[in-house]
PDB file of N, CA and C in Angstrom:
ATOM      1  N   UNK A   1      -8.266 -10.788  22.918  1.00  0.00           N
ATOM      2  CA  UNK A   1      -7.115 -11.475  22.358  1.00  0.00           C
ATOM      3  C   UNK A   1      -6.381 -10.507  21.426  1.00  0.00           C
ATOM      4  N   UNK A   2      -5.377 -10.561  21.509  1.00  0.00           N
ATOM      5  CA  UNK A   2      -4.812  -9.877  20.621  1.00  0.00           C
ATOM      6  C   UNK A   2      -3.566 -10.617  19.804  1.00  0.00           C
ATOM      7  N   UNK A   3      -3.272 -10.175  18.195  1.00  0.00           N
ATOM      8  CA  UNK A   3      -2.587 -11.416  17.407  1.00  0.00           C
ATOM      9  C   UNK A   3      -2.092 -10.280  16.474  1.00  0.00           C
ATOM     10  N   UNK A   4      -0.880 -11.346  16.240  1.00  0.00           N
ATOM     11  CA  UNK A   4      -0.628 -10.112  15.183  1.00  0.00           C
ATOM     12  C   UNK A   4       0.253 -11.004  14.070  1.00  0.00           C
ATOM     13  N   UNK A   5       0.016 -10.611  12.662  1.00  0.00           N
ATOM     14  CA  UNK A   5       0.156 -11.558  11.220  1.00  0.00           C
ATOM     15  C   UNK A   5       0.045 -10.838  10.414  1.00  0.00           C
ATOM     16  N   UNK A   6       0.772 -11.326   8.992  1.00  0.00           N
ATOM     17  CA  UNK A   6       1.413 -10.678   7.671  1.00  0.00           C
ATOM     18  C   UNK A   6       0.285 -11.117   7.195  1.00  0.00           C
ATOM     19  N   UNK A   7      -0.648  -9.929   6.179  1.00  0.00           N
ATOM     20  CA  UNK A   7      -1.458 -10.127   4.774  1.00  0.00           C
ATOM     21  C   UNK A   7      -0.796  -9.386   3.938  1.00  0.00           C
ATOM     22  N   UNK A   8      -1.094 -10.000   2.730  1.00  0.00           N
ATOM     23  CA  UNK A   8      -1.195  -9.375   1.538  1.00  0.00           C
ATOM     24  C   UNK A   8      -2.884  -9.225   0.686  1.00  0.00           C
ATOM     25  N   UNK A   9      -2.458  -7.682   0.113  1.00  0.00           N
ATOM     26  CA  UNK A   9      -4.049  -7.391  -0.078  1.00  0.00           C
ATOM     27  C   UNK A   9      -3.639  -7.546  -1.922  1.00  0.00           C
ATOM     28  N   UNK A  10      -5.116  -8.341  -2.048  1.00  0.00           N
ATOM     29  CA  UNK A  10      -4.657  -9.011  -3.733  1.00  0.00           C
ATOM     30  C   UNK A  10      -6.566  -8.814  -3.772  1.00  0.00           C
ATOM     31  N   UNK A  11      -6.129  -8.207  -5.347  1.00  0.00           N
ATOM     32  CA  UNK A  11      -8.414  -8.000  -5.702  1.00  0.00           C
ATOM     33  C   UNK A  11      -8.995  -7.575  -4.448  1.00  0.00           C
ATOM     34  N   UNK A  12      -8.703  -6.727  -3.826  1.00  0.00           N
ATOM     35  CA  UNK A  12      -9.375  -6.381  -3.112  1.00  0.00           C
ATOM     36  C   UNK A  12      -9.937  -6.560  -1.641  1.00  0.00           C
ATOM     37  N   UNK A  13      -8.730  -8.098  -1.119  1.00  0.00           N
ATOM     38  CA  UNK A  13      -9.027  -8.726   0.160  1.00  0.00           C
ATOM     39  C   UNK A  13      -7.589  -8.677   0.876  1.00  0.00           C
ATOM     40  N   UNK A  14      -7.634  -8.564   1.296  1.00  0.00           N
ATOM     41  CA  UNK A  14      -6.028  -9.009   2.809  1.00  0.00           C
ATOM     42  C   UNK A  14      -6.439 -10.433   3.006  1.00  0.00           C
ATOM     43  N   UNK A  15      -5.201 -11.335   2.503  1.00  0.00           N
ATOM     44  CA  UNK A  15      -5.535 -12.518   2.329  1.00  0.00           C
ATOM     45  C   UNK A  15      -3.990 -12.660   3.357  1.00  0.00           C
ATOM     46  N   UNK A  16      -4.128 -13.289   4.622  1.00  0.00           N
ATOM     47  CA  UNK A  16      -3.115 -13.350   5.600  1.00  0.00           C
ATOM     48  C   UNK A  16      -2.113 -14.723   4.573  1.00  0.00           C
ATOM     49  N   UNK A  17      -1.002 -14.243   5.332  1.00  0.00           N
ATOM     50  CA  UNK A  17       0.096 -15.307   4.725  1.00  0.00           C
ATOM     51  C   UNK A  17       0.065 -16.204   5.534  1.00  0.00           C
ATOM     52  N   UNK A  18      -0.534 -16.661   6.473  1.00  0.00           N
ATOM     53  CA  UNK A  18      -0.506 -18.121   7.392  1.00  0.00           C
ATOM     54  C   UNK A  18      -1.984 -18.263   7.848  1.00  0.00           C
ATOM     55  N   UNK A  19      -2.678 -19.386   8.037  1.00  0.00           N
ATOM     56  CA  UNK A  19      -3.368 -19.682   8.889  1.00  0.00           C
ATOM     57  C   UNK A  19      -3.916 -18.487   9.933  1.00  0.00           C
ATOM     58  N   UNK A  20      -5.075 -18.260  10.407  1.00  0.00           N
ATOM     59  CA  UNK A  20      -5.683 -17.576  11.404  1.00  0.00           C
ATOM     60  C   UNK A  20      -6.509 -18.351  12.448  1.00  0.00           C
ATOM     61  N   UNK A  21      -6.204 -18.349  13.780  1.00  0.00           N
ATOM     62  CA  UNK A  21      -7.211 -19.046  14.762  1.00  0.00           C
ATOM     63  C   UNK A  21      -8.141 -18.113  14.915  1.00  0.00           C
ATOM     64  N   UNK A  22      -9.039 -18.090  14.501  1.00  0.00           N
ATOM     65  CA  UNK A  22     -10.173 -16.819  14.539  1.00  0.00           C
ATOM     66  C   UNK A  22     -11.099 -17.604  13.820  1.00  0.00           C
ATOM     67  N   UNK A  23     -12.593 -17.591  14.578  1.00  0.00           N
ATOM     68  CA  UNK A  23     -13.800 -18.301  14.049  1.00  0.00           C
ATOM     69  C   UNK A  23     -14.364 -17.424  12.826  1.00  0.00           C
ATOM     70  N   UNK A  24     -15.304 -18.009  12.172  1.00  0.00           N
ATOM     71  CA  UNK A  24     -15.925 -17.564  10.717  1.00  0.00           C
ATOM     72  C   UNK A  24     -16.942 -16.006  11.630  1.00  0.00           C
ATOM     73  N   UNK A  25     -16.916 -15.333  10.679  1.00  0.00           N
ATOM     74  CA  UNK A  25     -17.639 -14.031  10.747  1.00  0.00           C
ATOM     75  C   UNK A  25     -17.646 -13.458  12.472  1.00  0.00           C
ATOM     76  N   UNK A  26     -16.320 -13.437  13.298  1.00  0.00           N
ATOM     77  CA  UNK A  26     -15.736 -13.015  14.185  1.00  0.00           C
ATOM     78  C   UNK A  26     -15.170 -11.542  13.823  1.00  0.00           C
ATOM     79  N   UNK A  27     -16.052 -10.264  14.354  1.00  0.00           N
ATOM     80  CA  UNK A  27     -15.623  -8.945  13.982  1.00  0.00           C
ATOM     81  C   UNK A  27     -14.298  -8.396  14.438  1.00  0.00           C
ATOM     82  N   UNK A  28     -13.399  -7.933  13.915  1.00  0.00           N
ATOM     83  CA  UNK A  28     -12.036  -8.143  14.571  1.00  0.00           C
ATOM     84  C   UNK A  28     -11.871  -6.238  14.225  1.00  0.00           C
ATOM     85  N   UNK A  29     -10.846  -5.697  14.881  1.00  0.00           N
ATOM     86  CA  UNK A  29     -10.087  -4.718  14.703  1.00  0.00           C
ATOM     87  C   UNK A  29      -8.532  -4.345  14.210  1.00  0.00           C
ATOM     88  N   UNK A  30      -8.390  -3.733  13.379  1.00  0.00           N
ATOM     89  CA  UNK A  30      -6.832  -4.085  13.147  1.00  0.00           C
ATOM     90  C   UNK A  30      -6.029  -2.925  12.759  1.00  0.00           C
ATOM     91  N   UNK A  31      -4.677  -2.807  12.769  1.00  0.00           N
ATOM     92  CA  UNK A  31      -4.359  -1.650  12.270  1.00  0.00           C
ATOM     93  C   UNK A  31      -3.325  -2.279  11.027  1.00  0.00           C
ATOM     94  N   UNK A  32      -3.093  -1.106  10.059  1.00  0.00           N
ATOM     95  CA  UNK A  32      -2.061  -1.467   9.140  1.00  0.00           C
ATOM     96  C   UNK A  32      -1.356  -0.631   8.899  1.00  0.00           C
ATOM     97  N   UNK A  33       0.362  -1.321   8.535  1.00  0.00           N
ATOM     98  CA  UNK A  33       1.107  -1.158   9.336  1.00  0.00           C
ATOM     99  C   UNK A  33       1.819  -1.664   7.421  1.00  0.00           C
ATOM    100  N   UNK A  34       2.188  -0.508   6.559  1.00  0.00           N
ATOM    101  CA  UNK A  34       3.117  -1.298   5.174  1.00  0.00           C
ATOM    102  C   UNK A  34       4.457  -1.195   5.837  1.00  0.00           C
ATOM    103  N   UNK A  35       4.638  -2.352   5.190  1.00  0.00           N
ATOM    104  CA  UNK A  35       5.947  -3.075   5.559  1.00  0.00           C
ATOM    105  C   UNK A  35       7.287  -2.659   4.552  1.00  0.00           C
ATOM    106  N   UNK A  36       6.301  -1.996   2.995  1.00  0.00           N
ATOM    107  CA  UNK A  36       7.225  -2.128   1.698  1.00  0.00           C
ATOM    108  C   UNK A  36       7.951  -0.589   1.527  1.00  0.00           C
ATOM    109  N   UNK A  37       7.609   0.184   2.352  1.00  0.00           N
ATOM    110  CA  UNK A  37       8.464   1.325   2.561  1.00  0.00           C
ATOM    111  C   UNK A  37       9.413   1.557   3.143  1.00  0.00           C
ATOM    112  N   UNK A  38      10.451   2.284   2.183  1.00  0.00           N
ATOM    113  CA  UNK A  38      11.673   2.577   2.278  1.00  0.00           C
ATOM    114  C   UNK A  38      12.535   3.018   3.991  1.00  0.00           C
ATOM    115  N   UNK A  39      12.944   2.180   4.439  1.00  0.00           N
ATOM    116  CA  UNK A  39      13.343   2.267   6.055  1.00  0.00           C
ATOM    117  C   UNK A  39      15.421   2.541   5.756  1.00  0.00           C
ATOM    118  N   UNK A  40      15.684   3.457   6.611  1.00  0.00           N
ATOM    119  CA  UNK A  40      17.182   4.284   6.842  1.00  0.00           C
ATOM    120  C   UNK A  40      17.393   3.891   7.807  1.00  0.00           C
ATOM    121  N   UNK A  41      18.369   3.439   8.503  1.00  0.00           N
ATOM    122  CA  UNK A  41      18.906   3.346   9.569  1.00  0.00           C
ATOM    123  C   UNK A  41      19.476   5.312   9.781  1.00  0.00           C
ATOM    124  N   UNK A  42      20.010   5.510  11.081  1.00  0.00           N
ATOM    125  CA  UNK A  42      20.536   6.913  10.963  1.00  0.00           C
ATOM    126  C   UNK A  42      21.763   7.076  10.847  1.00  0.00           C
ATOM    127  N   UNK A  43      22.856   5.554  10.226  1.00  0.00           N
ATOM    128  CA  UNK A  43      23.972   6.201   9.572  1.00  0.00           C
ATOM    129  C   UNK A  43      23.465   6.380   8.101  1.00  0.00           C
ATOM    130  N   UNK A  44      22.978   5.474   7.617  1.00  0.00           N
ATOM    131  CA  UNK A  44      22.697   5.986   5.945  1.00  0.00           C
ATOM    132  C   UNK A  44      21.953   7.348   5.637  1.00  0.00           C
ATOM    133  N   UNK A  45      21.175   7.678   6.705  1.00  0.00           N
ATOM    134  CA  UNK A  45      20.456   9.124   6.713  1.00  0.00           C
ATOM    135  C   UNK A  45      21.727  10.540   6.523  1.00  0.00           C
ATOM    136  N   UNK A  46      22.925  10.340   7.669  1.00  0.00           N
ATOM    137  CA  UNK A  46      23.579  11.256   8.269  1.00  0.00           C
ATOM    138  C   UNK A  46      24.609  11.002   6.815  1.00  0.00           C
ATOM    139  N   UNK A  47      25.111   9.944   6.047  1.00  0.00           N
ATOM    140  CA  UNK A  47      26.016   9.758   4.862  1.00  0.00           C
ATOM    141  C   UNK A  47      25.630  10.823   3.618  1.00  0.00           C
ATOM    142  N   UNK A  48      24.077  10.680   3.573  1.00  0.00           N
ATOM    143  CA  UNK A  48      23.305  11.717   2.631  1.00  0.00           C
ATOM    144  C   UNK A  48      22.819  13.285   3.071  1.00  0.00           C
ATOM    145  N   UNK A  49      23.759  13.592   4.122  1.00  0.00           N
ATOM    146  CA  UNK A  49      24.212  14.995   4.447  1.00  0.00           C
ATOM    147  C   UNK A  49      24.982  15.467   3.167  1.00  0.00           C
ATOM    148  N   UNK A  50      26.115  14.735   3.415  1.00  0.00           N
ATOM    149  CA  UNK A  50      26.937  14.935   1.894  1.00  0.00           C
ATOM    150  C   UNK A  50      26.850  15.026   0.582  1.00  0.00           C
ATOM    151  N   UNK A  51      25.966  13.914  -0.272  1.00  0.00           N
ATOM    152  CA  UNK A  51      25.855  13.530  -0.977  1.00  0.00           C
ATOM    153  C   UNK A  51      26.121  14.908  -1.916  1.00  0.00           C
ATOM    154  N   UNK A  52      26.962  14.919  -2.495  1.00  0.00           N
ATOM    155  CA  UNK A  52      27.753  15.630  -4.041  1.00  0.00           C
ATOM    156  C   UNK A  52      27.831  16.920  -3.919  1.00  0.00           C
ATOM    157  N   UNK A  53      28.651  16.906  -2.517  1.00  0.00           N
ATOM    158  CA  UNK A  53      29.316  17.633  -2.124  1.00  0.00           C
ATOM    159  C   UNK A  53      30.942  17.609  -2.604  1.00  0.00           C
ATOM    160  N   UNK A  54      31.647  18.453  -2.553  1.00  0.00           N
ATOM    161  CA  UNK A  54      33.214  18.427  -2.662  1.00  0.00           C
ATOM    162  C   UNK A  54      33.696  18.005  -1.538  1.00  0.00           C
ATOM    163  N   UNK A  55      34.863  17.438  -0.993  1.00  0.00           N
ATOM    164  CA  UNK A  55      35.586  17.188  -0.056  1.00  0.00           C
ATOM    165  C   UNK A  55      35.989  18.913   0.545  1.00  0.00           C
ATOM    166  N   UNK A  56      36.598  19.520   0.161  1.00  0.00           N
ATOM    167  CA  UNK A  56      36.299  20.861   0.360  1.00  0.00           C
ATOM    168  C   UNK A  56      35.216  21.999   1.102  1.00  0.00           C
ATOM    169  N   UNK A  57      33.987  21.211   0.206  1.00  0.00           N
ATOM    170  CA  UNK A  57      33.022  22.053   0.714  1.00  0.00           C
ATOM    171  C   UNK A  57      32.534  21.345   2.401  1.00  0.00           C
ATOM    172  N   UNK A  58      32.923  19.685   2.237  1.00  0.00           N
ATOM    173  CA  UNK A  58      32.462  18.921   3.333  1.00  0.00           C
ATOM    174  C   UNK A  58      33.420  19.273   4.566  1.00  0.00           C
ATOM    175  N   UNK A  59      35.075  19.529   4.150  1.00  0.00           N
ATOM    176  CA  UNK A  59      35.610  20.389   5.644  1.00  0.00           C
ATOM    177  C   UNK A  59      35.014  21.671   5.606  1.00  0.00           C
ATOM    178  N   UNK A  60      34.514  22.133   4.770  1.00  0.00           N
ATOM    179  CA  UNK A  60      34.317  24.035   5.526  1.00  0.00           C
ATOM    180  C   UNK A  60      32.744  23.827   6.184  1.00  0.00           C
ATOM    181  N   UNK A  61      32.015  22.986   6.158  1.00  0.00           N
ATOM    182  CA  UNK A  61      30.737  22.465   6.461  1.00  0.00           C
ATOM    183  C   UNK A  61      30.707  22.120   8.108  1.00  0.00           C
ATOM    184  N   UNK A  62      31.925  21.298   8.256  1.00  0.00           N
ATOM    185  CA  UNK A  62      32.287  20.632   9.336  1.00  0.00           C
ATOM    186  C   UNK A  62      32.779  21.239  10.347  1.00  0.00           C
ATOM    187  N   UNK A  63      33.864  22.405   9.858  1.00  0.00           N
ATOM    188  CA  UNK A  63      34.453  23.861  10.555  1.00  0.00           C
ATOM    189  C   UNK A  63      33.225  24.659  11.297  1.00  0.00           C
ATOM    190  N   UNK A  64      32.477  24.778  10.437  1.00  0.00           N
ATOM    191  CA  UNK A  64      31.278  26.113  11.028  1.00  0.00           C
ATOM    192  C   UNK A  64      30.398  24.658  11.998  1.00  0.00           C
ATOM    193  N   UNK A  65      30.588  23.708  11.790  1.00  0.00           N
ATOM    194  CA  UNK A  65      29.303  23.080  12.630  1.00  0.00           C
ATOM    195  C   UNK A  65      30.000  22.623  13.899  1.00  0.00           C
ATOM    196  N   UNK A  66      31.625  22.637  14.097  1.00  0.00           N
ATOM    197  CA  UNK A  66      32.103  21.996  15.644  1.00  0.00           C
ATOM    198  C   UNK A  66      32.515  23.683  16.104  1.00  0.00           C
ATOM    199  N   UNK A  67      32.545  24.816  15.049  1.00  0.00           N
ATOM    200  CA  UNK A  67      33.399  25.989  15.776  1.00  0.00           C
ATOM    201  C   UNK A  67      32.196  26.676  16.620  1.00  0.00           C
ATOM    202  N   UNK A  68      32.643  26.488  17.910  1.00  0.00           N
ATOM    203  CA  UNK A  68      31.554  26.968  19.459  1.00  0.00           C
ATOM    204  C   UNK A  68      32.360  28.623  19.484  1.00  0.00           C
ATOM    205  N   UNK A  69      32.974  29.275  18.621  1.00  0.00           N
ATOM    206  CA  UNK A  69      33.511  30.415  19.260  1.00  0.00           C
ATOM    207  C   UNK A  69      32.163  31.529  19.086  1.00  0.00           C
ATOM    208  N   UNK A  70      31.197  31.164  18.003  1.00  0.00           N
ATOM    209  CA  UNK A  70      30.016  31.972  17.672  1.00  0.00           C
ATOM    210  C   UNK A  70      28.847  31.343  18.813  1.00  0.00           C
ATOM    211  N   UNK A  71      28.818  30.696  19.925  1.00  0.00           N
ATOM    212  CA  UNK A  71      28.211  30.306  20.481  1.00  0.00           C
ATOM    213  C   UNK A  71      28.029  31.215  21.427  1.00  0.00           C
ATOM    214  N   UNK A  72      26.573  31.350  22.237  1.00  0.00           N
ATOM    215  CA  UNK A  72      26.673  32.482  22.932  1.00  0.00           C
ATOM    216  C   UNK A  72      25.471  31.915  23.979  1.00  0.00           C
ATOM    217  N   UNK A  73      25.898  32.530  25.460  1.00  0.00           N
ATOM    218  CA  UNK A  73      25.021  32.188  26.648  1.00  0.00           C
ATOM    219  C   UNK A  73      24.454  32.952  27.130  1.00  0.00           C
ATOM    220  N   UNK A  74      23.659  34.353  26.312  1.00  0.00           N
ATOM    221  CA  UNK A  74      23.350  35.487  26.615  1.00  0.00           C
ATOM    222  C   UNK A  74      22.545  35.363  27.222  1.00  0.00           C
TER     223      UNK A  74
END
C-alpha cells in the first residue's frame, strides 16, 4: 500500500495532521520530504540576475549575452 500525508514533528514524534488507516505497531517506510523551504518559481530566480544592478550596467549585460558575432563553430 502506499499513502501519502502531512506530519508535523513536535517533542520528538511526527504526529500526522489527519487520521491514519494503518493498524497499531504496523512497520511502515517513509520518506521526508520539508515542505517549509524556500521554493522560486524560474521567473523570480531569472529577476535576481539583476538585483542592484544599474539600468546601464543591465543593457551592457544584455549586449554581450544576445551578441553571437564572438560565437564560433570551429
Amino acid at each position: 500500500m502506499t499513502m501519502t500525508f502531512e506530519a508535523i514533528f513536535e517533542d520528538g514524534v511526527l504526529k500526522p495532521t489527519s487520521p491514519l488507516n494503518i493498524s497499531e505497531h504496523k512497520k511502515v517506510t517513509f520518506i521526508i520530504k520539508d515542505e517549509t523551504g524556500e521554493s522560486f518559481d524560474i521567473l523570480s530566480l531569472a529577476s535576481m540576475v539583476y538585483e542592484g544592478l544599474s539600468p546601464d550596467d543591465i543593457e551592457d549585460i544584455e549586449k554581450l549575452a544576445t551578441d553571437r558575432s564572438r560565437f564560433s563553430r570551429d
